[in-house]
N, C-alpha and C. Protein backbone atom coordinates (compact mmCIF):
# COMPACT_ATOMS: atom_id res chain seq x y z
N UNK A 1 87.02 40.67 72.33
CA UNK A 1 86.02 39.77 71.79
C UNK A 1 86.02 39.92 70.28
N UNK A 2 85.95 38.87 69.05
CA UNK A 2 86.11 38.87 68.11
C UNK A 2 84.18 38.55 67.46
N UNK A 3 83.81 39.09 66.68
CA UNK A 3 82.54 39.06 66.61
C UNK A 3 82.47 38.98 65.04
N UNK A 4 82.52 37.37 64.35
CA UNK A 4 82.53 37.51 63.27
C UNK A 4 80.48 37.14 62.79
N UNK A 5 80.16 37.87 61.95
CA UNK A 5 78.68 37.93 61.59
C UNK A 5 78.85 38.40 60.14
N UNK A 6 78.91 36.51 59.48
CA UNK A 6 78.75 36.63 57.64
C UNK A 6 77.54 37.18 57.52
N UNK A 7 77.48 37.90 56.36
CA UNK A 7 76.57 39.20 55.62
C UNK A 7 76.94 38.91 54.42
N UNK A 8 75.74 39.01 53.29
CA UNK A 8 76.14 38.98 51.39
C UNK A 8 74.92 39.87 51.32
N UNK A 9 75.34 40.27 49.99
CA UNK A 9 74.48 41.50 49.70
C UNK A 9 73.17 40.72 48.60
N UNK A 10 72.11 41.60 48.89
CA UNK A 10 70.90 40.91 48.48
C UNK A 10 69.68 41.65 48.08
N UNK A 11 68.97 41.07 47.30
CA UNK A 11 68.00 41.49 47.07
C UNK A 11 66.93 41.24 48.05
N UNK A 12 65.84 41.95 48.68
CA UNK A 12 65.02 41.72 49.27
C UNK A 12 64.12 40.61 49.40
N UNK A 13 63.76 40.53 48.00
CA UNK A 13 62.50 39.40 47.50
C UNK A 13 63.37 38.40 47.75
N UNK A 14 64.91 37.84 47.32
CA UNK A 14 65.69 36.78 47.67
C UNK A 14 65.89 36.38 49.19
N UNK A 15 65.64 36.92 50.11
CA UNK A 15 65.81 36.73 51.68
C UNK A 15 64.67 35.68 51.67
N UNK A 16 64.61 34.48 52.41
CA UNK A 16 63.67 34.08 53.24
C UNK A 16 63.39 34.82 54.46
N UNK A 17 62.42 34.10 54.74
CA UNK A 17 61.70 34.45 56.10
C UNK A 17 62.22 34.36 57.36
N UNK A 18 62.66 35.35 57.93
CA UNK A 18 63.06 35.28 59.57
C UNK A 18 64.70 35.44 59.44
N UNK A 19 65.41 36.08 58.43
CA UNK A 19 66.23 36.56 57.96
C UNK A 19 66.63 38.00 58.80
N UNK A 20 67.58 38.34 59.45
CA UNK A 20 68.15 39.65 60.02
C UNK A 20 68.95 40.15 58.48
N UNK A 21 68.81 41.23 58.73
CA UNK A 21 69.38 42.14 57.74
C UNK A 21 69.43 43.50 57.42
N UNK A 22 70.17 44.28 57.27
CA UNK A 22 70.62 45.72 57.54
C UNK A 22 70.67 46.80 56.17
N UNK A 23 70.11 47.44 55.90
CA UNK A 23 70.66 48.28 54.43
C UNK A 23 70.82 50.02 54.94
N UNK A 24 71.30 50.95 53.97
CA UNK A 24 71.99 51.80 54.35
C UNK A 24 70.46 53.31 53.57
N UNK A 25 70.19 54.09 54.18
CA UNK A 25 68.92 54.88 53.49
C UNK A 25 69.40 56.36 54.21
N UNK A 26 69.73 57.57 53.71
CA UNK A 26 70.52 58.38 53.62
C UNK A 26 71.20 58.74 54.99
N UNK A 27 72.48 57.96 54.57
CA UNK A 27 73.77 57.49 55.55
C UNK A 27 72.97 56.83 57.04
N UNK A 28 71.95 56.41 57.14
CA UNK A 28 71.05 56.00 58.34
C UNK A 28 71.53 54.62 58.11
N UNK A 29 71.88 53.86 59.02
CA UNK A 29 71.92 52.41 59.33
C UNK A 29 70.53 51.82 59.93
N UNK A 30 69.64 51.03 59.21
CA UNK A 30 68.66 50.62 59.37
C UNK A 30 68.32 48.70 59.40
N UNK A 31 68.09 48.24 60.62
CA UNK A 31 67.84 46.88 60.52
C UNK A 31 66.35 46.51 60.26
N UNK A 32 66.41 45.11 60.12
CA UNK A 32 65.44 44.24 60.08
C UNK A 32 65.07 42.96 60.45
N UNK A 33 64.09 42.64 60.13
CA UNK A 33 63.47 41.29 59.87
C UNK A 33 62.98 40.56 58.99
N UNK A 34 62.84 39.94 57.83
CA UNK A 34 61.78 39.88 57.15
C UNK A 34 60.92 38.65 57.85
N UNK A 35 59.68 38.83 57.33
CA UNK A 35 58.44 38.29 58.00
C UNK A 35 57.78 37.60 56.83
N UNK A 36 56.62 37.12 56.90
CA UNK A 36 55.83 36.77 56.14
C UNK A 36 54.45 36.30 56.84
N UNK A 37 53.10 36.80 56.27
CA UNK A 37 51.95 36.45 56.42
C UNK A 37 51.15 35.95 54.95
N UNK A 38 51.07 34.54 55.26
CA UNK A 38 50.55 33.68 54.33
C UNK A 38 51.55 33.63 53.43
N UNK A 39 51.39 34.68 51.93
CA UNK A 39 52.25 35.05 50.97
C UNK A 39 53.04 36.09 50.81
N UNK A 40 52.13 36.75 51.71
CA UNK A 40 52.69 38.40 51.86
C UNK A 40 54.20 38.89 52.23
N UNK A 41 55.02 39.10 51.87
CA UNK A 41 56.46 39.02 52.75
C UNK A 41 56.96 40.99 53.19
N UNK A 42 56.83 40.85 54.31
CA UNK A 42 57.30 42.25 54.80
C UNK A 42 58.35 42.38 55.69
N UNK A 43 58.95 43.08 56.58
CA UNK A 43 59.76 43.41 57.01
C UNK A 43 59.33 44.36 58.20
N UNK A 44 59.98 43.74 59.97
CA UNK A 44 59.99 44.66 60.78
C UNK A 44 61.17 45.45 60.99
N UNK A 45 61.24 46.43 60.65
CA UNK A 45 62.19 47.65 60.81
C UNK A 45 62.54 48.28 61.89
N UNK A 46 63.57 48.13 62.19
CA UNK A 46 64.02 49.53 63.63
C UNK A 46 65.28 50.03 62.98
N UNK A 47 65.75 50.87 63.69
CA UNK A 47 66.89 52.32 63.61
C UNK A 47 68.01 51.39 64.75
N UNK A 48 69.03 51.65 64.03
CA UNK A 48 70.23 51.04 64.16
C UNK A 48 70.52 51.73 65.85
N UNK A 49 70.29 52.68 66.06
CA UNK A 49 70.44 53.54 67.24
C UNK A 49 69.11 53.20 68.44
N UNK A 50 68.93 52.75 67.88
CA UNK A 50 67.59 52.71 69.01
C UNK A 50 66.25 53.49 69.28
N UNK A 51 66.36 54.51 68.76
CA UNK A 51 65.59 55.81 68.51
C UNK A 51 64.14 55.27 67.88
N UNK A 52 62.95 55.44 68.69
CA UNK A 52 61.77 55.25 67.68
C UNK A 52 61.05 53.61 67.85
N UNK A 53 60.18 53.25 67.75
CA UNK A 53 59.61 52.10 67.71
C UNK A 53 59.81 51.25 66.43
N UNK A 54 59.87 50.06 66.43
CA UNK A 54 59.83 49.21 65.16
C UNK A 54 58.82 49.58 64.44
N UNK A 55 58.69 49.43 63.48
CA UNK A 55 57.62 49.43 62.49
C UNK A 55 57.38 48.24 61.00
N UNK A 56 56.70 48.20 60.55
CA UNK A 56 55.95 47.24 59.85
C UNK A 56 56.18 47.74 58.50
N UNK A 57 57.21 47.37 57.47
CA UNK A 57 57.27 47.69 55.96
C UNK A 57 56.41 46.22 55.13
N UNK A 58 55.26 46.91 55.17
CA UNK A 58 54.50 45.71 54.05
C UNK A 58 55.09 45.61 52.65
N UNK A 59 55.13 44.81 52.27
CA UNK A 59 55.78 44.60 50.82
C UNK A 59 57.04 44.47 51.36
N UNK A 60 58.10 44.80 52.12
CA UNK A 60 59.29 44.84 52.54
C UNK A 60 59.91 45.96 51.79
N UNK A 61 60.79 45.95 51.25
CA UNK A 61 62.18 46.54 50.74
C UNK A 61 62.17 46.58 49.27
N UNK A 62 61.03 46.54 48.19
CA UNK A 62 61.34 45.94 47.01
C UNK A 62 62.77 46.48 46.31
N UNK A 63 62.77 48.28 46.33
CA UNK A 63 63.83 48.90 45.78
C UNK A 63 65.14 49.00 46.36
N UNK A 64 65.29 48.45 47.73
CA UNK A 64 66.61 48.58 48.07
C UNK A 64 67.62 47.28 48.39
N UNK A 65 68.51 47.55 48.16
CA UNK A 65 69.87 46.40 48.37
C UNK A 65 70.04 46.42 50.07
N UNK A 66 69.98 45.55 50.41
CA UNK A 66 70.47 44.91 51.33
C UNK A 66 71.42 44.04 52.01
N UNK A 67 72.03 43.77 53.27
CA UNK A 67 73.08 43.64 53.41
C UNK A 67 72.22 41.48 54.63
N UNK A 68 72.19 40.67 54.22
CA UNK A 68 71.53 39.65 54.60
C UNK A 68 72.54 39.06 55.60
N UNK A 69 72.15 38.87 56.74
CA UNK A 69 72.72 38.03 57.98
C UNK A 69 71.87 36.50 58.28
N UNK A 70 72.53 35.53 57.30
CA UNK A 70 71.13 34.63 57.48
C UNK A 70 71.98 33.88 58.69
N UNK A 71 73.06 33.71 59.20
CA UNK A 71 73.11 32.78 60.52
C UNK A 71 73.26 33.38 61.37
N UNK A 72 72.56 34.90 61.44
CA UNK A 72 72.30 35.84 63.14
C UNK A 72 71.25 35.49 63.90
N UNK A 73 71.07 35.27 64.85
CA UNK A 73 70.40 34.59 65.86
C UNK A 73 70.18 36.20 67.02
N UNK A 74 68.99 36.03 66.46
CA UNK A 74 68.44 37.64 67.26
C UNK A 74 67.94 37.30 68.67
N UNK A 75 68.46 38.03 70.15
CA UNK A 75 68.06 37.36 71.47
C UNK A 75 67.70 38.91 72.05
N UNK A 76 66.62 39.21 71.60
CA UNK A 76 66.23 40.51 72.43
C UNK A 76 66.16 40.67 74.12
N UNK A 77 66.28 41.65 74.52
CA UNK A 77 66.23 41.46 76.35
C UNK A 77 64.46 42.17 76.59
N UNK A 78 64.43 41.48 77.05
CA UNK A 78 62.59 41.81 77.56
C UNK A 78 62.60 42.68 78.50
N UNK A 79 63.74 43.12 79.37
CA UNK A 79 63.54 44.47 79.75
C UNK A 79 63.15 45.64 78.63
N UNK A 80 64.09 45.74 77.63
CA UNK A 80 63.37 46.89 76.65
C UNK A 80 61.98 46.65 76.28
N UNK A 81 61.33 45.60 76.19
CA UNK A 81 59.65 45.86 75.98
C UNK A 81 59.07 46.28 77.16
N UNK A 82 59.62 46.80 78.46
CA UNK A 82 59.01 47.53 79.19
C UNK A 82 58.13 48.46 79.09
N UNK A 83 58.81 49.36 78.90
CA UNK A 83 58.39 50.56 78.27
C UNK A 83 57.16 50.66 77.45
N UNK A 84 57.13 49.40 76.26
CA UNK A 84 56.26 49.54 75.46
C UNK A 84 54.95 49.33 75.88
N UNK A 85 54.90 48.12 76.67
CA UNK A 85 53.90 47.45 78.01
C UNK A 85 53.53 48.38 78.48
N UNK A 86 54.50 49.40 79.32
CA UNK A 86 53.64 50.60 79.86
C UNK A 86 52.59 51.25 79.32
N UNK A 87 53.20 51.63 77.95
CA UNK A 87 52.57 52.44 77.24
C UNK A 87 50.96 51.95 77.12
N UNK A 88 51.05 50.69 76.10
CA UNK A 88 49.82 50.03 76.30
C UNK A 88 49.44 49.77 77.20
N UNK A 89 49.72 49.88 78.01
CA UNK A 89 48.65 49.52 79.76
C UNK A 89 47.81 50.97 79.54
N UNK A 90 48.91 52.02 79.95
CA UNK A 90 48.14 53.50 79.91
C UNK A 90 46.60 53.67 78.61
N UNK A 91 47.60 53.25 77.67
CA UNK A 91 46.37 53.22 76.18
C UNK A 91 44.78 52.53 76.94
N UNK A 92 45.01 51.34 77.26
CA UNK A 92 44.20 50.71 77.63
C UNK A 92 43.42 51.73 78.67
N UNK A 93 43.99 52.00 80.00
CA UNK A 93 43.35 52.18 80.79
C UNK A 93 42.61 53.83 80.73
N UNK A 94 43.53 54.83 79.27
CA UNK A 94 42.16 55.60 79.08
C UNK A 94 41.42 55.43 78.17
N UNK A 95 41.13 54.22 77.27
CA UNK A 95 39.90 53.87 76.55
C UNK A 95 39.14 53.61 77.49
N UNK A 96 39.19 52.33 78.39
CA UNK A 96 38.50 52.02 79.31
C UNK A 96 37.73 53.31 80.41
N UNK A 97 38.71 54.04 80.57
CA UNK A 97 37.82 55.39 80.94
C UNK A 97 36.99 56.12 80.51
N UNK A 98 36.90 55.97 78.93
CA UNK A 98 36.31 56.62 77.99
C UNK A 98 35.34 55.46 78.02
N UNK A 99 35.05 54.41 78.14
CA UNK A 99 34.15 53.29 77.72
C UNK A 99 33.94 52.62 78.65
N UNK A 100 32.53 52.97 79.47
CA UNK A 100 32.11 52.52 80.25
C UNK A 100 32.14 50.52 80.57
N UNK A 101 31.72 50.06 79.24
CA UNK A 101 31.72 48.63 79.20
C UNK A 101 32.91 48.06 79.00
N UNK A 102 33.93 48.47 79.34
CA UNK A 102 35.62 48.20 79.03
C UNK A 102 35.68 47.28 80.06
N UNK A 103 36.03 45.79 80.14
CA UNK A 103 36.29 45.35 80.51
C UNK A 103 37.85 45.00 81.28
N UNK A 104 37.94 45.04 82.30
CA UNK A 104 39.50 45.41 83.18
C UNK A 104 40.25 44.12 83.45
């Protein structure tokens, strides 16, 4: 299988919105997203490996170079949000234990 995926190198603030894109933070391969709320432009982050939950870089990336995939077409499998679902179910169901008026 031949898997060609154009990439140019970039400044952060230059990405639009909904942009995949990858930069390098000590020898760690790290992806993204960039996002935007209203004006605000940030970036959801995960670990190239899989390791760890996404997380939320507000402001995004200002200081680092980046590697921009603007015609990648991201198709996540909804089996991996399993897990996460679980989790929050559990969350839920010991607040609700803790809080009588928790609605189920």
């Amino acid at each position: 299988m031949i898997v060609e995926l154009p990439g140019n190198s970039a400044r952060f603030a230059d990405v639009p919105a909904g942009t995949f894109f990858a930069f390098w933070r000590k020898s760690e391969r790290l992806h993204g997203l960039t996002v935007t709320e209203g004006t605000a432009t940030s970036a959801i982050m995960f670990f190239d490996n899989g390791r760890g939950y996404p997380w939320l870089a507000v402001g995004g990336l200002p200081n680092d170079q980046i590697l921009a995939f603007p015609e990648a077409v991201l198709r996540p499998d909804i089996s991996s949000a399993i897990d996460v679902v679980q989790a929050l179910v559990q969350v839920r169901s010991s607040v609700c234990q803790a809080a009588p008026t928790c609605m189920q």
